[in-house]
Protein backbone atom coordinates (compact mmCIF):
# COMPACT_ATOMS: atom_id res chain seq x y z
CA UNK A 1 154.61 -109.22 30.00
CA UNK A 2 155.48 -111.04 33.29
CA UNK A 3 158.82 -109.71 33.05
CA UNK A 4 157.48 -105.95 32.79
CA UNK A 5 155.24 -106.61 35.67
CA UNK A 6 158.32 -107.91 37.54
CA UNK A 7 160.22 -104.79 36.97
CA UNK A 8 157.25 -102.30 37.62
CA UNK A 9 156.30 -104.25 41.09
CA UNK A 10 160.70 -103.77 41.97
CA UNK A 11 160.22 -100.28 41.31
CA UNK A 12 156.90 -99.76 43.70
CA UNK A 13 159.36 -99.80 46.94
CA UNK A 14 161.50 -96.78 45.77
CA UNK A 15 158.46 -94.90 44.71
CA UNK A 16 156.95 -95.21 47.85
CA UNK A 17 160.40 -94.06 49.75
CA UNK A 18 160.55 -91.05 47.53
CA UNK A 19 156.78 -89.93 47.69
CA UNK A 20 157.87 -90.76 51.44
CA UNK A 21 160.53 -88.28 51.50
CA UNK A 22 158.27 -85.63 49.49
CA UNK A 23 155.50 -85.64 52.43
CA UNK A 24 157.97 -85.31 54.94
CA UNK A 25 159.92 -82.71 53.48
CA UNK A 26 156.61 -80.24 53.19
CA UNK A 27 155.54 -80.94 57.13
CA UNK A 28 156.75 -78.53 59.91
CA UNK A 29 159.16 -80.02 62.15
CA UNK A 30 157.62 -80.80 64.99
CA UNK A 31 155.18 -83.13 63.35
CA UNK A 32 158.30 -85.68 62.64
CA UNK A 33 158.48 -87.44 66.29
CA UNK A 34 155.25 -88.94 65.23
CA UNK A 35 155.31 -89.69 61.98
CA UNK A 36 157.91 -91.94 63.01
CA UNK A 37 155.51 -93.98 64.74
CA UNK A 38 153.32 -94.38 61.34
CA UNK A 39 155.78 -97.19 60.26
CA UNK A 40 159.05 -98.63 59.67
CA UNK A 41 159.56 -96.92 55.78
CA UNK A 42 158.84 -93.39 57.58
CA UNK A 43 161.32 -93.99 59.89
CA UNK A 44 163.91 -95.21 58.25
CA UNK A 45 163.56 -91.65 55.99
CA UNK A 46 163.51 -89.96 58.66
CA UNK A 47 166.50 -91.62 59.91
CA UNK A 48 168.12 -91.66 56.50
CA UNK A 49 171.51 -89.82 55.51
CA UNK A 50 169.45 -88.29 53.06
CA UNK A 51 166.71 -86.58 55.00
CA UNK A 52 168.03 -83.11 55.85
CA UNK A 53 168.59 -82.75 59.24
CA UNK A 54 168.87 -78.81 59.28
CA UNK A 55 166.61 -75.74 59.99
CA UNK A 56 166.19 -73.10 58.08
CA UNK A 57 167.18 -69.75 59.71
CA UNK A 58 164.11 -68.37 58.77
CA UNK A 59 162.20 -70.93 60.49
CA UNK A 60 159.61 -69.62 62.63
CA UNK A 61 159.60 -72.32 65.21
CA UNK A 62 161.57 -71.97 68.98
CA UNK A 63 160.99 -74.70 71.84
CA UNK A 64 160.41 -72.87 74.72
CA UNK A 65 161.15 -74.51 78.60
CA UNK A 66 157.93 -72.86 80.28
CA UNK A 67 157.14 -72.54 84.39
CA UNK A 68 153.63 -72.38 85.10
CA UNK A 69 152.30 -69.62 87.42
CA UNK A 70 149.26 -71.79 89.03
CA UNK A 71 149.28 -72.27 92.53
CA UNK A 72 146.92 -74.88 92.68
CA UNK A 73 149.50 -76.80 90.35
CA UNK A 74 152.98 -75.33 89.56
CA UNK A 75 154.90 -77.37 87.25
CA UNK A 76 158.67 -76.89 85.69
CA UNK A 77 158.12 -80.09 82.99
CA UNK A 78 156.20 -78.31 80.58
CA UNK A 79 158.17 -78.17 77.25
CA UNK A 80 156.28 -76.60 73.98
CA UNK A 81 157.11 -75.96 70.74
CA UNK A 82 156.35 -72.51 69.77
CA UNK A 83 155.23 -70.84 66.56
CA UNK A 84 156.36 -66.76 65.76
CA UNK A 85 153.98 -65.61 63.56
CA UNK A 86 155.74 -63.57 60.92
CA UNK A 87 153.05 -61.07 60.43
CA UNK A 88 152.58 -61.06 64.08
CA UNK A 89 148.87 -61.02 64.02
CA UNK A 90 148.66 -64.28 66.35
CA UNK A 91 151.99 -63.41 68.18
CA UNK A 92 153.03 -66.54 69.59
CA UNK A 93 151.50 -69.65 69.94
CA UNK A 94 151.99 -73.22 71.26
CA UNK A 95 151.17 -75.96 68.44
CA UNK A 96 153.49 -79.01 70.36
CA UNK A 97 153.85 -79.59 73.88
CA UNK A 98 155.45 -82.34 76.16
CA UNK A 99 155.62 -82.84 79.94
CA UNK A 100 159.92 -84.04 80.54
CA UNK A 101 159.69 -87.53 81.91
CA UNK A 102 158.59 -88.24 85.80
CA UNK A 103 161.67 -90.01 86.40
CA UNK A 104 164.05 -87.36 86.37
CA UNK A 105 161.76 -84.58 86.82
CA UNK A 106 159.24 -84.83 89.65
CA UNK A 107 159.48 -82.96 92.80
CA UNK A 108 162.19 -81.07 90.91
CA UNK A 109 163.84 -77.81 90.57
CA UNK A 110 164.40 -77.75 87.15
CA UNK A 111 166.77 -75.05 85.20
CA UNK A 112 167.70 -75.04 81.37
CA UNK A 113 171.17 -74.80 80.78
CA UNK A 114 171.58 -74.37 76.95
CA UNK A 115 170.95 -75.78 74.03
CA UNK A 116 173.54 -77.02 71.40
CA UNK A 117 173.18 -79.15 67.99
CA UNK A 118 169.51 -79.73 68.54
CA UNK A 119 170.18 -80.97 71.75
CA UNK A 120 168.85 -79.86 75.54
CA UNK A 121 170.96 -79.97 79.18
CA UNK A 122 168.90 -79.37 82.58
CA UNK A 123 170.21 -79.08 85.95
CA UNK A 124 167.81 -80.91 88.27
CA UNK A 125 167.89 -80.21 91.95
CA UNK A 126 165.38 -82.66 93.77
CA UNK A 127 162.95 -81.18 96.66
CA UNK A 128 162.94 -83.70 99.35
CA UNK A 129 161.22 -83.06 102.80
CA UNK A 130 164.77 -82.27 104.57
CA UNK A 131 166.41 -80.08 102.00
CA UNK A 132 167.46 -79.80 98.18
CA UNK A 133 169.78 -82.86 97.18
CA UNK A 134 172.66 -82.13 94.79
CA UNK A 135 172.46 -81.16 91.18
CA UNK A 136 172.43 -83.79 88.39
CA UNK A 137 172.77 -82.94 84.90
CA UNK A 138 169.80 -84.20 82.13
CA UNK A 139 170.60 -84.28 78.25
CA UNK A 140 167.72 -84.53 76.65
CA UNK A 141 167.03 -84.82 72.61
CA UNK A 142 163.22 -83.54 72.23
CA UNK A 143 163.24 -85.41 68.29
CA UNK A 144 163.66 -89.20 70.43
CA UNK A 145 162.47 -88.10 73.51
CA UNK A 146 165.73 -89.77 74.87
CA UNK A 147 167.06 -89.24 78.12
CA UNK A 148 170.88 -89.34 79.45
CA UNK A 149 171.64 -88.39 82.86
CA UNK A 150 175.01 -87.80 84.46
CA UNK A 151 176.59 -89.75 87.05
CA UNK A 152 175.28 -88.14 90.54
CA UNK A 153 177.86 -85.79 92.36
CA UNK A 154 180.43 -87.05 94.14
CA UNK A 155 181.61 -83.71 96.06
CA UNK A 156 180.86 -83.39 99.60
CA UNK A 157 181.58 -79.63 100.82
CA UNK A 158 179.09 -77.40 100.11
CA UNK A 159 178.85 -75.39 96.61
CA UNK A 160 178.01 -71.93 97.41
CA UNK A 161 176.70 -71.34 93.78
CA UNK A 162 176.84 -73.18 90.80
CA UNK A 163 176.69 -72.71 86.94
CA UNK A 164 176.88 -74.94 84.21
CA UNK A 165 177.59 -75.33 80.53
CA UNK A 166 176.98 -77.37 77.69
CA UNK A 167 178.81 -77.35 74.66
CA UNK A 168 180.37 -79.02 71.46
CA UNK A 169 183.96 -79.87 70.25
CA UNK A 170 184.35 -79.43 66.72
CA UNK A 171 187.73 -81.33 66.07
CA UNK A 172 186.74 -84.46 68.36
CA UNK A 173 182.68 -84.56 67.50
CA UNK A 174 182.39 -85.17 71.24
CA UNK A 175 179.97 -82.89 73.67
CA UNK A 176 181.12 -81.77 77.25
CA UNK A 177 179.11 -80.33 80.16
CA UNK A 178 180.99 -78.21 82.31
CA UNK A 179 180.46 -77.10 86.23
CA UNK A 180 181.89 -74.20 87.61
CA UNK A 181 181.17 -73.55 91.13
CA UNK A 182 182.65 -71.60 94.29
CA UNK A 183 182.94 -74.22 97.08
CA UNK A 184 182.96 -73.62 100.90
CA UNK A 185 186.01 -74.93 102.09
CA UNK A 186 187.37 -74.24 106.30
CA UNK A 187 190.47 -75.37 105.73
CA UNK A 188 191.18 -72.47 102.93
CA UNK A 189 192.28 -68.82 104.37
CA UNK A 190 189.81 -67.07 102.03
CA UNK A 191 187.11 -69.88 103.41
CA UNK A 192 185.87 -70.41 99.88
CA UNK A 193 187.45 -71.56 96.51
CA UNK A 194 186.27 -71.85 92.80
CA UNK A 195 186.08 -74.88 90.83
CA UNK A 196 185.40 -76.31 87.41
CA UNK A 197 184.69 -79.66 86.20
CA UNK A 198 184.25 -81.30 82.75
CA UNK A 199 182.20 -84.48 82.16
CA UNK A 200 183.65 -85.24 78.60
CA UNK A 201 181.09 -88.12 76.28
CA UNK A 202 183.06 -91.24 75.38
CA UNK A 203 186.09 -90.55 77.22
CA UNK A 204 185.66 -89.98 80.77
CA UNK A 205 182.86 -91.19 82.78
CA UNK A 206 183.07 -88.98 85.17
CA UNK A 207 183.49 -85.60 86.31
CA UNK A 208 186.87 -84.16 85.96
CA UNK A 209 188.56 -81.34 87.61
CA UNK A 210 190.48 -78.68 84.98
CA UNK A 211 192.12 -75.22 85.62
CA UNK A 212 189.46 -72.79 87.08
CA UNK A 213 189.59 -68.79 86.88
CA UNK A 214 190.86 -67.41 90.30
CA UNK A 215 187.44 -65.28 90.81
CA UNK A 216 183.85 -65.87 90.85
CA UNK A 217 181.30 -66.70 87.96
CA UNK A 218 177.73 -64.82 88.09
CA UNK A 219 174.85 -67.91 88.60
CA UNK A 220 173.19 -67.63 85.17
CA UNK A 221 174.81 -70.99 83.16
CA UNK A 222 176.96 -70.72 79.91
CA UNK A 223 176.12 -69.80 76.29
CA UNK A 224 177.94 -71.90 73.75
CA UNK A 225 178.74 -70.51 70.35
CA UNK A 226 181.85 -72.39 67.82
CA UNK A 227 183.41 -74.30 70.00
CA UNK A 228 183.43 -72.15 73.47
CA UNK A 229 181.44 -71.72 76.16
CA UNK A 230 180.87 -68.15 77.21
CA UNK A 231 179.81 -67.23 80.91
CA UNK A 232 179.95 -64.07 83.08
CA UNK A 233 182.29 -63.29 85.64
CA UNK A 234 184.46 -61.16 88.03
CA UNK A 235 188.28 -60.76 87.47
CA UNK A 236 190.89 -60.33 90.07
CA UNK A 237 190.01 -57.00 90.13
CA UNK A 238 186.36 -57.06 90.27
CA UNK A 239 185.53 -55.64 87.41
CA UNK A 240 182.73 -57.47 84.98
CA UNK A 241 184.51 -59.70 82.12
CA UNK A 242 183.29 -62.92 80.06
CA UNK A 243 185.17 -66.30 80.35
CA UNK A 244 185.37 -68.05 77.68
CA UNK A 245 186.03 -71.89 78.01
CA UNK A 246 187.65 -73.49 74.67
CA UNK A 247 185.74 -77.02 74.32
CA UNK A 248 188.83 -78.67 72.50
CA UNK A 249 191.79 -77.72 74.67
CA UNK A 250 189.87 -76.83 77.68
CA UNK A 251 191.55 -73.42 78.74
CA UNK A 252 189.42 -70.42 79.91
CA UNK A 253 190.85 -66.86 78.67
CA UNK A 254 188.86 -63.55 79.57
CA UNK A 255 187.24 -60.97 77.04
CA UNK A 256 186.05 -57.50 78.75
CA UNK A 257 182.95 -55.79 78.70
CA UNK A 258 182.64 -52.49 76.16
CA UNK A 259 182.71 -50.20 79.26
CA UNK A 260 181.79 -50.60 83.34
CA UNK A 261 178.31 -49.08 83.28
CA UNK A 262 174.96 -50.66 84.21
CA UNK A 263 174.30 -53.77 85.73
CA UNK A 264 172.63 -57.02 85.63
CA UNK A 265 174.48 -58.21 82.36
CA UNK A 266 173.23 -61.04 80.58
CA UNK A 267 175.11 -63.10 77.45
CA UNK A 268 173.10 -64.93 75.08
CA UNK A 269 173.98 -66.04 71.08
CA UNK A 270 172.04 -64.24 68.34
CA UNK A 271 172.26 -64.50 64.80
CA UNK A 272 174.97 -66.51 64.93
CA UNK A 273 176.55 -63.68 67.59
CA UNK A 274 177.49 -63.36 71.08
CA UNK A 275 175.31 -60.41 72.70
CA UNK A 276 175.33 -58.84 75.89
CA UNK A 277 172.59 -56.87 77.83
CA UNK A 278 173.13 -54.28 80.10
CA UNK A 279 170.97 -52.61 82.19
CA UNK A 280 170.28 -49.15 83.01
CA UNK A 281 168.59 -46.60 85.45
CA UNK A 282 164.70 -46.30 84.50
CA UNK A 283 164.77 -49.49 82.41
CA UNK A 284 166.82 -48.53 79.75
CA UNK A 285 168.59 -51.63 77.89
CA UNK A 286 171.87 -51.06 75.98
CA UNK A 287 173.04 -54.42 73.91
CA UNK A 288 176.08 -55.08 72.39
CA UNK A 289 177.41 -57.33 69.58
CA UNK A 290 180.65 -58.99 70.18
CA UNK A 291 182.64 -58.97 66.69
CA UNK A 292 184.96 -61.66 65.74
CA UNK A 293 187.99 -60.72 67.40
CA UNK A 294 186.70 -59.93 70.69
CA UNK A 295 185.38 -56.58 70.02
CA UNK A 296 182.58 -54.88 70.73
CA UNK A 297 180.09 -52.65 68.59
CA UNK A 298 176.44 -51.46 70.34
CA UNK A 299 173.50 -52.72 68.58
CA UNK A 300 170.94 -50.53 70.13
CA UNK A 301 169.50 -49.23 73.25
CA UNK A 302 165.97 -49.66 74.34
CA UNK A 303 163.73 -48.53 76.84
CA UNK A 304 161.06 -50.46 78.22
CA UNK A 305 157.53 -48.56 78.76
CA UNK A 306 156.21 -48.43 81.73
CA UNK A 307 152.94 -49.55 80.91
CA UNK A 308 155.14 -52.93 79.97
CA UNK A 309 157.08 -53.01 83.83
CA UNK A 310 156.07 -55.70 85.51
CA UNK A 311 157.87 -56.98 89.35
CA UNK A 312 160.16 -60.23 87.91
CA UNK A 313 163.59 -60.34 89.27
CA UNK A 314 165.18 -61.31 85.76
CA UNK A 315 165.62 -57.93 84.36
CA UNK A 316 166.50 -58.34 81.09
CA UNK A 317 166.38 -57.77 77.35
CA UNK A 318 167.21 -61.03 75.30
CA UNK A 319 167.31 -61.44 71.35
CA UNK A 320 165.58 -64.34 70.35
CA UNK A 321 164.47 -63.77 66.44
CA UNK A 322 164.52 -61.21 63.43
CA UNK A 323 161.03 -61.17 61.88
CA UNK A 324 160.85 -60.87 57.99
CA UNK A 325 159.91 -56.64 58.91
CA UNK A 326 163.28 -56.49 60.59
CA UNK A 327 161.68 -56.40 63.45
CA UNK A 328 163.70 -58.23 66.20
CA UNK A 329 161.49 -61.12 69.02
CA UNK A 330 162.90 -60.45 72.43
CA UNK A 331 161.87 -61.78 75.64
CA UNK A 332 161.92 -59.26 78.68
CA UNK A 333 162.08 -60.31 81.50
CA UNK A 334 161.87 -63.82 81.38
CA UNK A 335 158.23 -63.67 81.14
CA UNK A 336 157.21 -61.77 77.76
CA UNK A 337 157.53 -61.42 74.46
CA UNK A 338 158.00 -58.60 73.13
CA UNK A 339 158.81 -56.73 69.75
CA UNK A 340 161.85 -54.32 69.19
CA UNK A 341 161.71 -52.16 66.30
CA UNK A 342 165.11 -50.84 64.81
CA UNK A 343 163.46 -48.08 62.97
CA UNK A 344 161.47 -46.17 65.24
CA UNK A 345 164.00 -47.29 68.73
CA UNK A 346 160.81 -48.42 69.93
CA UNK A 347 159.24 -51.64 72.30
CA UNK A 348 155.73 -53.35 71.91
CA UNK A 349 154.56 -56.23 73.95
CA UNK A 350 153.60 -58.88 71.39
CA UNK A 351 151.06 -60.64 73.48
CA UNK A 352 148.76 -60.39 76.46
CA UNK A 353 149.94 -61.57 80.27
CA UNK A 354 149.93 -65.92 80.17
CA UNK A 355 149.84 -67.96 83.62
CA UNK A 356 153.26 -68.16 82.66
CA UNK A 357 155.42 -67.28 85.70
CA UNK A 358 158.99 -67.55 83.21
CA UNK A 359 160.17 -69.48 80.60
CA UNK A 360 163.27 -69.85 78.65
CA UNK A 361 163.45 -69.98 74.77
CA UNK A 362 165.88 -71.81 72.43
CA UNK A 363 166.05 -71.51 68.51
CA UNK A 364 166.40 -75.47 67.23
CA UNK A 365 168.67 -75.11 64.65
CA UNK A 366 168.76 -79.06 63.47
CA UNK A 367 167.44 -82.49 64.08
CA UNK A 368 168.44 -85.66 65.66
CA UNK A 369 167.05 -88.29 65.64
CA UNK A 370 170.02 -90.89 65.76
CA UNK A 371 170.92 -92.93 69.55
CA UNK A 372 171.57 -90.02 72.17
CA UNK A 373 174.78 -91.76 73.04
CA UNK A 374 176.07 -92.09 70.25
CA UNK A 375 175.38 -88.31 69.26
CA UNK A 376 177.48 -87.05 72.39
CA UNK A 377 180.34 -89.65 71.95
CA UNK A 378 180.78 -88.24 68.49
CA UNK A 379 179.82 -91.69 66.72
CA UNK A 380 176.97 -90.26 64.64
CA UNK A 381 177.70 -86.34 64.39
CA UNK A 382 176.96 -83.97 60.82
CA UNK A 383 178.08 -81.07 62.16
């Protein structure tokens, strides 16, 4: 009898682990941060090998990077977790928020880069009474709430504009932030030059220079998608193109847009696709799917109603989510959400005005929850 006992009483710790792993594996995401905090068997499932660290791509959750509109209190830390209701009844709605920590954040312009594995990259640019000091770069890895900020920047002539890019290599595991900016410099005959710079994890602690396109990049930062960052730019002849950066070998190449029309073009990654908006006289939007080999087929057009126009200076149309209706979640704009329907050609705001003065969405597509380091060194890495 005492030896039955002995066995059941073994047996009670893997029970527990795997009623553990049930509980966890019914709750939405965002609910996992805490429960790590419940005790040390709950974390260690969550941290386990086992626990699945992807998203569903019908997940209904984005994390949004939101800029309130009061004046009384403006703030750029504000980070929530958003819910898409499927049936869009409630539209969108907040059910997880965080403020980004003080210490790299206050008194800060603060500007989303991209998003990649799971993972977040801001530029900061601190307000001081004189003037704006220089960039730094923030990873940040919302599962931990673990912060990793790059060394400070070195360059002393002044950076005109400035763009940035984060990304993953596939082959090495490792994750690179890139800076491309056009520098002021007197002693050059053209009195300016363009620049890019690669801060690789676990190789090279600091920034380094690599071959930069002879013309100018736009200011909005880089979209990453398999292994490339994708930003927009001017060739030598000043016509629109994309530059795409390879993450393993490092080497920019150019793809061109569909045509020359329209203005204001924006890249983002949908549906595991690079997309470009254009736009058009009497806000008309046309968007285009880049194919596989560099081509380009249109998706749709759109028009925005007027009763919809509102005075932001980030004119655009971007993709966010296809609902289970086929209707596709865009945010116009910057500032709303808004509902695209492929079968009537036709736009509906989702949701009333906010105090939101802009905010920037990312779908999650995985977890992390291992060392931050050791994710961007390529230590720990299931991807």
């Amino acid at each position: 009898m005492a030896n039955d006992q002995d066995i059941i009483s073994n047996k009670i710790p893997e029970l527990i682990h795997d009623v553990v792993e049930l509980i966890l594996s019914k709750l939405p995401y965002y609910y996992l941060p805490s429960c790590r905090l419940v005790c040390k068997t709950w974390n260690n499932v969550i941290l386990s090998s086992k626990y699945d660290l992807s998203i569903s791509a019908d997940s209904n959750f984005l994390l949004a990077h939101v800029y309130s509109n009061r004046r009384d209190c403006p703030s750029f830390r504000d980070l929530h977790c958003l819910e898409l209701d499927p049936d869009h009844v409630k539209g969108v709605r907040s059910v997880a928020s965080l403020n980004l920590h003080r210490k790299y954040f206050q008194h800060s312009f603060i500007s989303t880069i991209n998003s990649c594995n799971g993972l977040l990259a801001f530029v900061v640019t601190k307000n001081t009474k004189r003037w704006l000091t220089p960039n730094t770069v923030v990873i940040f890895n919302p599962m931990t709430n673990e912060y990793l900020e790059l060394p400070k920047d070195e360059f002393k002539r002044k950076r005109l504009n400035c763009s940035y890019g984060f990304g993953f290599c596939p082959r090495t595991k490792q994750y690179k932030v890139v800076r491309n900016s056009t520098v002021d410099d007197r002693n050059s005959t053209v009195h300016s030059n363009y620049k890019s710079e690669i801060f690789a994890f676990g190789t090279r602690q600091e920034w380094t220079r690599i071959e930069s396109p002879s013309c100018s990049f736009h200011g909005c930062h880089g979209a990453y998608l398999n292994g490339g960052l994708h930003w927009i730019g001017q060739n030598d002849l000043g016509y629109n193109v994309i530059y795409r950066l390879n993450m393993e070998d490092e080497k920019y190449k150019q793809i061109p847009f569909p045509n020359h029309d329209g203005y204001f073009p924006y890249i983002g990654v949908f549906n595991g696709a690079l997309h470009l908006t254009i736009s058009m006289e009497e806000y008309e939007y046309r968007i285009w799917k880049m194919e596989g080999d560099g081509s380009w087929i249109k998706s749709f057009s759109v028009i925005v109603p007027t009763k919809n126009i509102i005075s932001f200076s980030k004119s655009t149309v971007e993709q966010i989510k296809t609902c289970k209706d086929g209707k596709i979640l865009c945010v116009w704009a910057g500032a709303q959400f808004v509902l695209y329907d492929p079968k009537t050609e036709t736009m509906e705001k989702l949701m009333e005005d906010t105090i939101v003065r802009y905010f920037s969405v990312h779908n999650i597509d995985c977890f992390n929850f291992s060392a931050l380091r050791d994710i961007l060194t390529g230590k720990f890495c299931k991807f």
